[in-house]
PDB file of N, CA and C in Angstrom:
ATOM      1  N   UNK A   1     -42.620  11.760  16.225  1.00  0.00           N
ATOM      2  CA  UNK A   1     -43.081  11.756  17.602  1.00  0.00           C
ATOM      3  C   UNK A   1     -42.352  10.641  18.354  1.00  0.00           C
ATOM      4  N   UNK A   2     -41.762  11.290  19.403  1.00  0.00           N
ATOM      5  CA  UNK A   2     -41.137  10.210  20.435  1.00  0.00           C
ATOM      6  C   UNK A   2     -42.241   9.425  21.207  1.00  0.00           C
ATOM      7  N   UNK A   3     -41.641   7.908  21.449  1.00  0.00           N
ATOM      8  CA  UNK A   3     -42.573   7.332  21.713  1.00  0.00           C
ATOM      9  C   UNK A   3     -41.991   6.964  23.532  1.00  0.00           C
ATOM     10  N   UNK A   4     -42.936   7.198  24.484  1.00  0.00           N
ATOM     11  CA  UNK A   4     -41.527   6.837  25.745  1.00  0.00           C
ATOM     12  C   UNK A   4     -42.444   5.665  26.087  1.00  0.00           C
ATOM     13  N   UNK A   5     -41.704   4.600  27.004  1.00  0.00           N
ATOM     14  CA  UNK A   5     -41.717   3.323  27.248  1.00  0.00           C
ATOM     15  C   UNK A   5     -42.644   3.216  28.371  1.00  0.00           C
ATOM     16  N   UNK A   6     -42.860   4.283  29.219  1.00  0.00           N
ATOM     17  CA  UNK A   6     -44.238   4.376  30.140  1.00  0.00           C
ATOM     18  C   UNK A   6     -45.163   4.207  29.486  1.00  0.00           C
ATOM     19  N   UNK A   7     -44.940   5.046  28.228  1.00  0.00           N
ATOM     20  CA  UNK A   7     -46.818   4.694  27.410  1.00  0.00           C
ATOM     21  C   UNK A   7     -47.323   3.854  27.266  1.00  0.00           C
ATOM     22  N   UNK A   8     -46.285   2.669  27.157  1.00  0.00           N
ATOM     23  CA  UNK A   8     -47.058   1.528  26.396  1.00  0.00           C
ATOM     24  C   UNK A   8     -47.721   0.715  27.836  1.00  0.00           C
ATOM     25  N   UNK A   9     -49.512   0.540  27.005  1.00  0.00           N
ATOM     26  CA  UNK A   9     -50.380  -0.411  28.343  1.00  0.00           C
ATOM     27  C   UNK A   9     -49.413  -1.087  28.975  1.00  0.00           C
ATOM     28  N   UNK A  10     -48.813  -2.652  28.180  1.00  0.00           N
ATOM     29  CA  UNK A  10     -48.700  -3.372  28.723  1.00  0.00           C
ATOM     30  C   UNK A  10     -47.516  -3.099  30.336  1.00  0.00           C
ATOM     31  N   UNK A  11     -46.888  -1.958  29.567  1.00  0.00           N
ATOM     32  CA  UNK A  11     -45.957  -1.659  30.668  1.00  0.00           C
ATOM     33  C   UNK A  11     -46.326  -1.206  32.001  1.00  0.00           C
ATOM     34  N   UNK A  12     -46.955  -0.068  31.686  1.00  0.00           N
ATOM     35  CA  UNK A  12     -48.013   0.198  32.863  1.00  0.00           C
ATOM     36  C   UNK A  12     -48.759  -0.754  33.706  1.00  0.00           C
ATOM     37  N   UNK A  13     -49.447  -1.996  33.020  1.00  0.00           N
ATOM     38  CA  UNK A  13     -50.279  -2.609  33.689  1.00  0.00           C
ATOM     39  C   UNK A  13     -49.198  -3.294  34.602  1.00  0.00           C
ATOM     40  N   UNK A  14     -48.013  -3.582  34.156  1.00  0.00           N
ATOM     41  CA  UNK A  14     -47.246  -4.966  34.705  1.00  0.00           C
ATOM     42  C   UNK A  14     -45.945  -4.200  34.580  1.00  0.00           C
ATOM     43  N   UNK A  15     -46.114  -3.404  35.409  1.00  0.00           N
ATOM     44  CA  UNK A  15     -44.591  -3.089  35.929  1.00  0.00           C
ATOM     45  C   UNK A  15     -43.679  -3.782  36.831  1.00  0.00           C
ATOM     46  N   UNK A  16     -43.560  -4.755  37.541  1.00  0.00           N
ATOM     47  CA  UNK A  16     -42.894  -5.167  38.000  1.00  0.00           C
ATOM     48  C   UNK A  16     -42.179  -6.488  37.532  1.00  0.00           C
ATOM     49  N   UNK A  17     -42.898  -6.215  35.973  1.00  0.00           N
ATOM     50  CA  UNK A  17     -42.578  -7.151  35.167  1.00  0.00           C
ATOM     51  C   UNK A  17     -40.578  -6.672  34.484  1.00  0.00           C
ATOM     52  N   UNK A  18     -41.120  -5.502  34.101  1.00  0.00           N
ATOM     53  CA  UNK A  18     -39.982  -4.973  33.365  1.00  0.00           C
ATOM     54  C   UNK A  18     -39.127  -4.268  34.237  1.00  0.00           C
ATOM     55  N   UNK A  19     -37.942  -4.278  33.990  1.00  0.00           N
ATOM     56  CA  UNK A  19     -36.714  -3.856  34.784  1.00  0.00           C
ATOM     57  C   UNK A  19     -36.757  -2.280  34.285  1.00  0.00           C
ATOM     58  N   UNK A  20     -36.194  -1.397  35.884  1.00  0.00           N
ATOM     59  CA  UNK A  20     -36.462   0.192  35.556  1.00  0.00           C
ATOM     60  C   UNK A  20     -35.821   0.953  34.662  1.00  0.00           C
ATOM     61  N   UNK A  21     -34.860   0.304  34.620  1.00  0.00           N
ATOM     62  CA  UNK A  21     -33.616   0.826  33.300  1.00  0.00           C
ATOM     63  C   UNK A  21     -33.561   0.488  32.031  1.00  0.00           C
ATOM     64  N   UNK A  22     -35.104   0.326  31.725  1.00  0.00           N
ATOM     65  CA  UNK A  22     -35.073   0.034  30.002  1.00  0.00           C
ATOM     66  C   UNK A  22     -34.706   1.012  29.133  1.00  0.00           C
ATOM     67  N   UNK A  23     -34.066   0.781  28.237  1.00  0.00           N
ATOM     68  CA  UNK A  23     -33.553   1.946  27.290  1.00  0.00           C
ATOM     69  C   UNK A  23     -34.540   2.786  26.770  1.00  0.00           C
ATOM     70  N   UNK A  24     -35.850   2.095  26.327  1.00  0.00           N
ATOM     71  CA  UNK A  24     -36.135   3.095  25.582  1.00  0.00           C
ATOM     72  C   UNK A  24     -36.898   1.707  24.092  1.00  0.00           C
ATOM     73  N   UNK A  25     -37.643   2.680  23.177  1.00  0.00           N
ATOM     74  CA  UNK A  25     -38.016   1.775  22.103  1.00  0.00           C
ATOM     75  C   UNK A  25     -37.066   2.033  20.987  1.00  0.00           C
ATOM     76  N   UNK A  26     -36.586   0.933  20.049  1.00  0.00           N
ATOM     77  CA  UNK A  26     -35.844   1.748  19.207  1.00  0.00           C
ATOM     78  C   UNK A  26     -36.451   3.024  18.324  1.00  0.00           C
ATOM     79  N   UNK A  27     -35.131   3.162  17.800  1.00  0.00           N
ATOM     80  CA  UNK A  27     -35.634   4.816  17.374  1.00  0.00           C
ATOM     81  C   UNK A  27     -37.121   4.134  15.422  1.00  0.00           C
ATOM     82  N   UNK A  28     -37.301   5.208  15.291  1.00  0.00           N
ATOM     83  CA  UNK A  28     -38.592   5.169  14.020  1.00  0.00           C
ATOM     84  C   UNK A  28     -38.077   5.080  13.079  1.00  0.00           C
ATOM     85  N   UNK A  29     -37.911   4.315  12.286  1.00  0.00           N
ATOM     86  CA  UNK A  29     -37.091   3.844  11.217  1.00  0.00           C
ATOM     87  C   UNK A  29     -38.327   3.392   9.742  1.00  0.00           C
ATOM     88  N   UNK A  30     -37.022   3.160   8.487  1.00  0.00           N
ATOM     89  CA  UNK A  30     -38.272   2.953   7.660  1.00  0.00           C
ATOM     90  C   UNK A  30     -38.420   1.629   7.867  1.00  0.00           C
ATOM     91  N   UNK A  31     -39.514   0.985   6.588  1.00  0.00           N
ATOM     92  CA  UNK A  31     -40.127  -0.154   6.695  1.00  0.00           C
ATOM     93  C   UNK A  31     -38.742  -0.964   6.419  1.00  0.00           C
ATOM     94  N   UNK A  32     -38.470  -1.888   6.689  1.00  0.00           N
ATOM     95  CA  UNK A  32     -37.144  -3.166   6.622  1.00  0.00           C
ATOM     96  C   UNK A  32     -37.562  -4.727   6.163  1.00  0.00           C
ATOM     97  N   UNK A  33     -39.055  -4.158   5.546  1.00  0.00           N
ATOM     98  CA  UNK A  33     -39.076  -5.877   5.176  1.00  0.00           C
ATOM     99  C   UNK A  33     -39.965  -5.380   3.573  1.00  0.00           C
ATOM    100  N   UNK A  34     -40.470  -6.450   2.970  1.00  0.00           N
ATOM    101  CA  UNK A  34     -41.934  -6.852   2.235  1.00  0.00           C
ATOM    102  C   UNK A  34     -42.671  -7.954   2.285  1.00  0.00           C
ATOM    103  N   UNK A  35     -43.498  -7.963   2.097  1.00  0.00           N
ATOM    104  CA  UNK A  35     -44.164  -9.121   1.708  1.00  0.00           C
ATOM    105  C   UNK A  35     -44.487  -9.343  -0.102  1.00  0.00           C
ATOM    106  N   UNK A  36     -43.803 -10.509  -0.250  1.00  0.00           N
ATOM    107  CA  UNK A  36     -43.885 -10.985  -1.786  1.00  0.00           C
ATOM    108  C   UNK A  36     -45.288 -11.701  -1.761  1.00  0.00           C
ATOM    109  N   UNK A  37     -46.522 -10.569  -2.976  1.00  0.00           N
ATOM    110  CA  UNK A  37     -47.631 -11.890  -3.058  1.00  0.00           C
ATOM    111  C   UNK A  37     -47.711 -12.112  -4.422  1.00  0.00           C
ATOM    112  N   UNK A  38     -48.340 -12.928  -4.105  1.00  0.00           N
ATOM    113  CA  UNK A  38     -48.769 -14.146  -5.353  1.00  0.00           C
ATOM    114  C   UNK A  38     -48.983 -13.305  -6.541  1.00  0.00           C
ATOM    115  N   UNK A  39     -48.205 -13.441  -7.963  1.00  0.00           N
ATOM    116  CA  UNK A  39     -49.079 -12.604  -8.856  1.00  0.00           C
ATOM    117  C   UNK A  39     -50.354 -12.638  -9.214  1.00  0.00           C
ATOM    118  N   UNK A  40     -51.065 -11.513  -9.464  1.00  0.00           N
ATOM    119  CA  UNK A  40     -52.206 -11.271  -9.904  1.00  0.00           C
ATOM    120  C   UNK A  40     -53.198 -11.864  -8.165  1.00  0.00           C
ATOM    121  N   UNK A  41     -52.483 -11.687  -7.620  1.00  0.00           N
ATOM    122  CA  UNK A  41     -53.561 -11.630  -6.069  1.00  0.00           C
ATOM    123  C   UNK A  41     -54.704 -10.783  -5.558  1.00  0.00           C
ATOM    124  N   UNK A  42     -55.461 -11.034  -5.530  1.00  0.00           N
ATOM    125  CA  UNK A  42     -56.336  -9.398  -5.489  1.00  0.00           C
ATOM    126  C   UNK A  42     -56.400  -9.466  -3.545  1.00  0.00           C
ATOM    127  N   UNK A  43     -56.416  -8.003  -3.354  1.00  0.00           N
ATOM    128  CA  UNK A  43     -56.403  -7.833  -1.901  1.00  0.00           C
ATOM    129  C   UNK A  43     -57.776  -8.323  -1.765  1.00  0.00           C
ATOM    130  N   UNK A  44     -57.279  -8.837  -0.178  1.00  0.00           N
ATOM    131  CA  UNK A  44     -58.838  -9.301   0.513  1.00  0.00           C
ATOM    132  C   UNK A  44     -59.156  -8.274   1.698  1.00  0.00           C
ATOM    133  N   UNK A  45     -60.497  -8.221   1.635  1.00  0.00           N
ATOM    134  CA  UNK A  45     -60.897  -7.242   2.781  1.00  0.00           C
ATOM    135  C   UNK A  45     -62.260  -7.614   2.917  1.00  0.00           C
ATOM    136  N   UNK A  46     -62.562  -7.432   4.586  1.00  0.00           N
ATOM    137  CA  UNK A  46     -63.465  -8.040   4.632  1.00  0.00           C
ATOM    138  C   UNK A  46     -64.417  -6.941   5.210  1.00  0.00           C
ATOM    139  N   UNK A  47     -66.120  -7.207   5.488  1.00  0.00           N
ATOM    140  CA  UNK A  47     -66.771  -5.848   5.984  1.00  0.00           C
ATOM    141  C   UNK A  47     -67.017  -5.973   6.866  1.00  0.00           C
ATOM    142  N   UNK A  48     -66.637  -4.956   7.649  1.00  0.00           N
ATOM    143  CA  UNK A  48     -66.340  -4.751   9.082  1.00  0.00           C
ATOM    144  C   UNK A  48     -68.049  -5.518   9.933  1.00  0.00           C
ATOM    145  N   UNK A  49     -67.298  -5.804  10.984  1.00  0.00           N
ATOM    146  CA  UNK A  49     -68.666  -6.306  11.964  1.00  0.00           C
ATOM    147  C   UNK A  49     -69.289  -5.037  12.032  1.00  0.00           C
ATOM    148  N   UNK A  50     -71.027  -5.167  12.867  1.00  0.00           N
ATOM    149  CA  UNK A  50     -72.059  -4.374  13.229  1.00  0.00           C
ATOM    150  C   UNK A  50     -70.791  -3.975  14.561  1.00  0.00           C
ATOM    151  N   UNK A  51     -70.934  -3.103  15.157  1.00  0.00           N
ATOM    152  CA  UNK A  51     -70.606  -2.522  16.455  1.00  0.00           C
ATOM    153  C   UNK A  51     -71.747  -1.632  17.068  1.00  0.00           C
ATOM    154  N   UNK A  52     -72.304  -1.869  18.334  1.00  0.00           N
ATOM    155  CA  UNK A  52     -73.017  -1.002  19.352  1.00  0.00           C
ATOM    156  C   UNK A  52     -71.920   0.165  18.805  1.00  0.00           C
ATOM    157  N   UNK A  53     -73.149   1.287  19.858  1.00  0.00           N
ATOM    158  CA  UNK A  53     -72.391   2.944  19.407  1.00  0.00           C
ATOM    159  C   UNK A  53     -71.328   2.870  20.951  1.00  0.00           C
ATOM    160  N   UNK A  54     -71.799   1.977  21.793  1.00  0.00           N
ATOM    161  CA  UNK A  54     -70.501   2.096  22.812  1.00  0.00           C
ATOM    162  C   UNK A  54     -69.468   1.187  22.275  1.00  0.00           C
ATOM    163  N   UNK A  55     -69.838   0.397  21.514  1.00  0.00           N
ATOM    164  CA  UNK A  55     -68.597  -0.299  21.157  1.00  0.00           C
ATOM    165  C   UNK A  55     -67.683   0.091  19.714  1.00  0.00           C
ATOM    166  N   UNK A  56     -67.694   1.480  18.843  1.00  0.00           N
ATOM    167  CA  UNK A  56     -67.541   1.523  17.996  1.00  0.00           C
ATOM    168  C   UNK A  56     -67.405   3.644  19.082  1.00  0.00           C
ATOM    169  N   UNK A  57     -67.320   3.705  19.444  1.00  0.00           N
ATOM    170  CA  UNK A  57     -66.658   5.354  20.848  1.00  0.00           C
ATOM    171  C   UNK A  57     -65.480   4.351  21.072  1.00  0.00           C
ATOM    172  N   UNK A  58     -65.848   3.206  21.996  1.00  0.00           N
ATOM    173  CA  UNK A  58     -64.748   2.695  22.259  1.00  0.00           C
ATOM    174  C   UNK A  58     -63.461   2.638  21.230  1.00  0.00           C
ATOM    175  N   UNK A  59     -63.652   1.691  20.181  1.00  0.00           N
ATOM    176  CA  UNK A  59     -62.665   1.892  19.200  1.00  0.00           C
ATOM    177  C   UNK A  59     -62.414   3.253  18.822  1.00  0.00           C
ATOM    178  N   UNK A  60     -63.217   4.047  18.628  1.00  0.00           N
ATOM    179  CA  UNK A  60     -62.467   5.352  18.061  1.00  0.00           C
ATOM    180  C   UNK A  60     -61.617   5.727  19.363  1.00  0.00           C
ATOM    181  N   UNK A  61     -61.848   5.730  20.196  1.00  0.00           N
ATOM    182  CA  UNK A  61     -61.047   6.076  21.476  1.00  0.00           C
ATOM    183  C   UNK A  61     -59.678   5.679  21.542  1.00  0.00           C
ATOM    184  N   UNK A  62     -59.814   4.222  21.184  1.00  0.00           N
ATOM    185  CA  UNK A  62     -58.327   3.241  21.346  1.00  0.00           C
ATOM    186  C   UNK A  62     -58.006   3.628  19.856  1.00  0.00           C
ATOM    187  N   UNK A  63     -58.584   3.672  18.875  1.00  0.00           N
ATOM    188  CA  UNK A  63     -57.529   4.089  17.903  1.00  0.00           C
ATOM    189  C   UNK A  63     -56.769   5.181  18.038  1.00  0.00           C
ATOM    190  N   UNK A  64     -57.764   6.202  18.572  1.00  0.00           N
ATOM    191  CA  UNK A  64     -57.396   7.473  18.350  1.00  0.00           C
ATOM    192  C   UNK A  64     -56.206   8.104  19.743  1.00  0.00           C
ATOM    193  N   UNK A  65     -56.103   7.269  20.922  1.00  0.00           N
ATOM    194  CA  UNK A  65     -54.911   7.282  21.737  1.00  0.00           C
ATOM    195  C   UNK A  65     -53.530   6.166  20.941  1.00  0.00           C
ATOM    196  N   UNK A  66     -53.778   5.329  20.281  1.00  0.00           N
ATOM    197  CA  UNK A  66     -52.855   4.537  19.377  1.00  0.00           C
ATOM    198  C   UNK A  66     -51.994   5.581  18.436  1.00  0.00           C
ATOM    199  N   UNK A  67     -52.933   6.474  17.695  1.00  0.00           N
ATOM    200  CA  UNK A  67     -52.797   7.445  16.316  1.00  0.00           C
ATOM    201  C   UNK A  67     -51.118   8.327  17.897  1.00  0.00           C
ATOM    202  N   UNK A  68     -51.891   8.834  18.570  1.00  0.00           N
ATOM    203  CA  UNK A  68     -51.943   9.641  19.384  1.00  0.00           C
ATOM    204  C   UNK A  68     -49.845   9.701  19.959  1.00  0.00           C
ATOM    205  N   UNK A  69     -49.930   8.277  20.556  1.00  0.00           N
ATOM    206  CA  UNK A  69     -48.842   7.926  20.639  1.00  0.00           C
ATOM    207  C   UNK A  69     -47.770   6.921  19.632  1.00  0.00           C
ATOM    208  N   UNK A  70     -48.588   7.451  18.468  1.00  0.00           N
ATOM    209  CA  UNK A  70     -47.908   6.803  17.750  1.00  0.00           C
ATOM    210  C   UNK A  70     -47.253   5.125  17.243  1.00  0.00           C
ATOM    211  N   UNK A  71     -47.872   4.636  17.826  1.00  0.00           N
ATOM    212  CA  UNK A  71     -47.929   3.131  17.331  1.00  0.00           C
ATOM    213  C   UNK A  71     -48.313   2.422  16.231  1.00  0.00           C
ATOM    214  N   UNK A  72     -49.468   3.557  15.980  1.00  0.00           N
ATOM    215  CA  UNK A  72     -50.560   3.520  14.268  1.00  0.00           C
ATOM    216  C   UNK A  72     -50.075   4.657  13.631  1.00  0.00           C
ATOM    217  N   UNK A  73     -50.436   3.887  12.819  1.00  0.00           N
ATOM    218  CA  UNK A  73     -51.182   5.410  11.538  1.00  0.00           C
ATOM    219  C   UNK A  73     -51.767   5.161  10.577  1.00  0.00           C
ATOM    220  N   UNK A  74     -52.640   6.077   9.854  1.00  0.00           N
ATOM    221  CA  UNK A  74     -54.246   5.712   8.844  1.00  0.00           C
ATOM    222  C   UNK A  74     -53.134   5.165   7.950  1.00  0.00           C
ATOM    223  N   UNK A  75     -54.098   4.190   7.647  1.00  0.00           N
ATOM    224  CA  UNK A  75     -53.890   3.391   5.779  1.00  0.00           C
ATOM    225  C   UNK A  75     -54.793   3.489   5.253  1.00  0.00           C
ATOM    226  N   UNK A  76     -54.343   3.711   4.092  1.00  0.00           N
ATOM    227  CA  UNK A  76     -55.384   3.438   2.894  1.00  0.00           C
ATOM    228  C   UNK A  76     -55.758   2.429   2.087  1.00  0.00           C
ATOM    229  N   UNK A  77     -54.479   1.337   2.875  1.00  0.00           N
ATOM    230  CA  UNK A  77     -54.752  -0.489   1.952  1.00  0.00           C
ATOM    231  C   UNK A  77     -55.430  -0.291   1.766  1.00  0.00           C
ATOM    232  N   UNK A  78     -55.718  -1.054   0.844  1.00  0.00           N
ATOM    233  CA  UNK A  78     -56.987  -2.367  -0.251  1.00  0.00           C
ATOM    234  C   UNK A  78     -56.630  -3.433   1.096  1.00  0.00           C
ATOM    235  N   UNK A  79     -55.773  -4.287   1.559  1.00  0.00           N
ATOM    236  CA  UNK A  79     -55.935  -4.779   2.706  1.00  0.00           C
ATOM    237  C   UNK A  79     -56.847  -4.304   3.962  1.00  0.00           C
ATOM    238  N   UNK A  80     -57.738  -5.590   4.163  1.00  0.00           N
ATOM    239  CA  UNK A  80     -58.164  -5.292   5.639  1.00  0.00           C
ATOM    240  C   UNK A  80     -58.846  -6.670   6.505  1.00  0.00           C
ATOM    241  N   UNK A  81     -59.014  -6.256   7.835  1.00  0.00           N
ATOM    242  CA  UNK A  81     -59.364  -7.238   8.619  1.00  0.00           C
ATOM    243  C   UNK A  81     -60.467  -6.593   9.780  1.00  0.00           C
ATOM    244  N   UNK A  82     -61.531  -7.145   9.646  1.00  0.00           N
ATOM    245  CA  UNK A  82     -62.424  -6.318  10.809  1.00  0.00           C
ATOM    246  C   UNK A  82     -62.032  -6.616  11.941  1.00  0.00           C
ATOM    247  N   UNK A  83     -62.559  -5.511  12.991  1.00  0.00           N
ATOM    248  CA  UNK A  83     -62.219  -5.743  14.170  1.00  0.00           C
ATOM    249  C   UNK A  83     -63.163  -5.994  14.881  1.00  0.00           C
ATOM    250  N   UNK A  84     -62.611  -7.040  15.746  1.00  0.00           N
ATOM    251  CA  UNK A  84     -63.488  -7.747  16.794  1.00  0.00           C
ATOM    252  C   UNK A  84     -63.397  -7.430  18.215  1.00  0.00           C
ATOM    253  N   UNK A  85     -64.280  -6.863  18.691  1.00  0.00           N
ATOM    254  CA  UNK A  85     -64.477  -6.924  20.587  1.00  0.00           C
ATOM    255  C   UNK A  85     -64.041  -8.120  21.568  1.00  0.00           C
ATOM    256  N   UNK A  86     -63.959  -7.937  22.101  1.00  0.00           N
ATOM    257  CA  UNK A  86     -63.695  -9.402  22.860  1.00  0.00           C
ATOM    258  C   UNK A  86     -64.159  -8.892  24.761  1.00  0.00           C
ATOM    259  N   UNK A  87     -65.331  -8.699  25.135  1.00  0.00           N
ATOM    260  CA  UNK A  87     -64.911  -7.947  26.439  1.00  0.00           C
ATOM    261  C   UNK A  87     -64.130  -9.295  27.979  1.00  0.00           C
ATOM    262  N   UNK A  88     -63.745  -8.007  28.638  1.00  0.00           N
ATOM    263  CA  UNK A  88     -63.178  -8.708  29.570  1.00  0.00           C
ATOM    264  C   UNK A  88     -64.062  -9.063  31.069  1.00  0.00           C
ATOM    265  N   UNK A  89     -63.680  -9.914  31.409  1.00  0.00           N
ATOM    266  CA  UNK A  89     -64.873 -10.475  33.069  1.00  0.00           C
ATOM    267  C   UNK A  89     -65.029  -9.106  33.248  1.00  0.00           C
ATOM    268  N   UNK A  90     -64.566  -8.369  33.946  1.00  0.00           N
ATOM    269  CA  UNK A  90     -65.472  -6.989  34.294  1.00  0.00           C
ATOM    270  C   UNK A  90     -66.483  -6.282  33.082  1.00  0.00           C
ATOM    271  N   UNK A  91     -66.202  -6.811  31.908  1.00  0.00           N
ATOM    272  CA  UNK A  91     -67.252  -6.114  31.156  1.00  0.00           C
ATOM    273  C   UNK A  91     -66.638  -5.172  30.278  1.00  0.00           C
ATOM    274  N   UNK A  92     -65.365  -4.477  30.395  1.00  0.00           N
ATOM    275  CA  UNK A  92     -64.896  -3.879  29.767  1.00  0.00           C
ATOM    276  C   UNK A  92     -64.037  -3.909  28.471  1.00  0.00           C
ATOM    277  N   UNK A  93     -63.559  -3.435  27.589  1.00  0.00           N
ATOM    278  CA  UNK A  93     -63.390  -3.930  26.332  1.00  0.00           C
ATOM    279  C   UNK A  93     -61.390  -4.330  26.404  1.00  0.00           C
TER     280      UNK A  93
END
């Protein structure tokens, strides 16, 4: 899935940030790095916070436009990190 450079929030929010003739994101490539851990490390993962049911729509929402345009995609790590809300002065997430 092509990803185009309008999609991304930040661009949208702050366009007059970025110049109109951006190329583009590079193209989808494989992974280009690792991470070396410690032997015998056991993954850490932690259990997810409580979330309200509006605040846990919300996330499925933003994941599921993320999945959508392609920025994410499901894992199955043994790695994890809960996610935290943070809302903004208007109230919104």
């Amino acid at each position: 899935m092509e990803k185009r450079i309008e999609d991304i929030p930040v661009v949208k929010e702050f366009p007059d940030v970025f110049p109109e003739d951006l190329p583009g994101l590079p193209p989808i490539r494989q992974v280009e790095f690792q991470i070396d851990l410690i032997p015998e490390a056991a993954p850490i993962a932690r259990a997810p916070y409580r979330l309200a049911p509006s605040e846990m729509q919300e996330l499925s929402n933003q994941l599921q436009e993320l999945i959508d345009q392609g920025f994410i995609r499901p894992s199955t790590s043994p790695w994890g990190a809960p996610v935290l809300f943070v809302k903004k002065k208007d109230e919104s997430f």
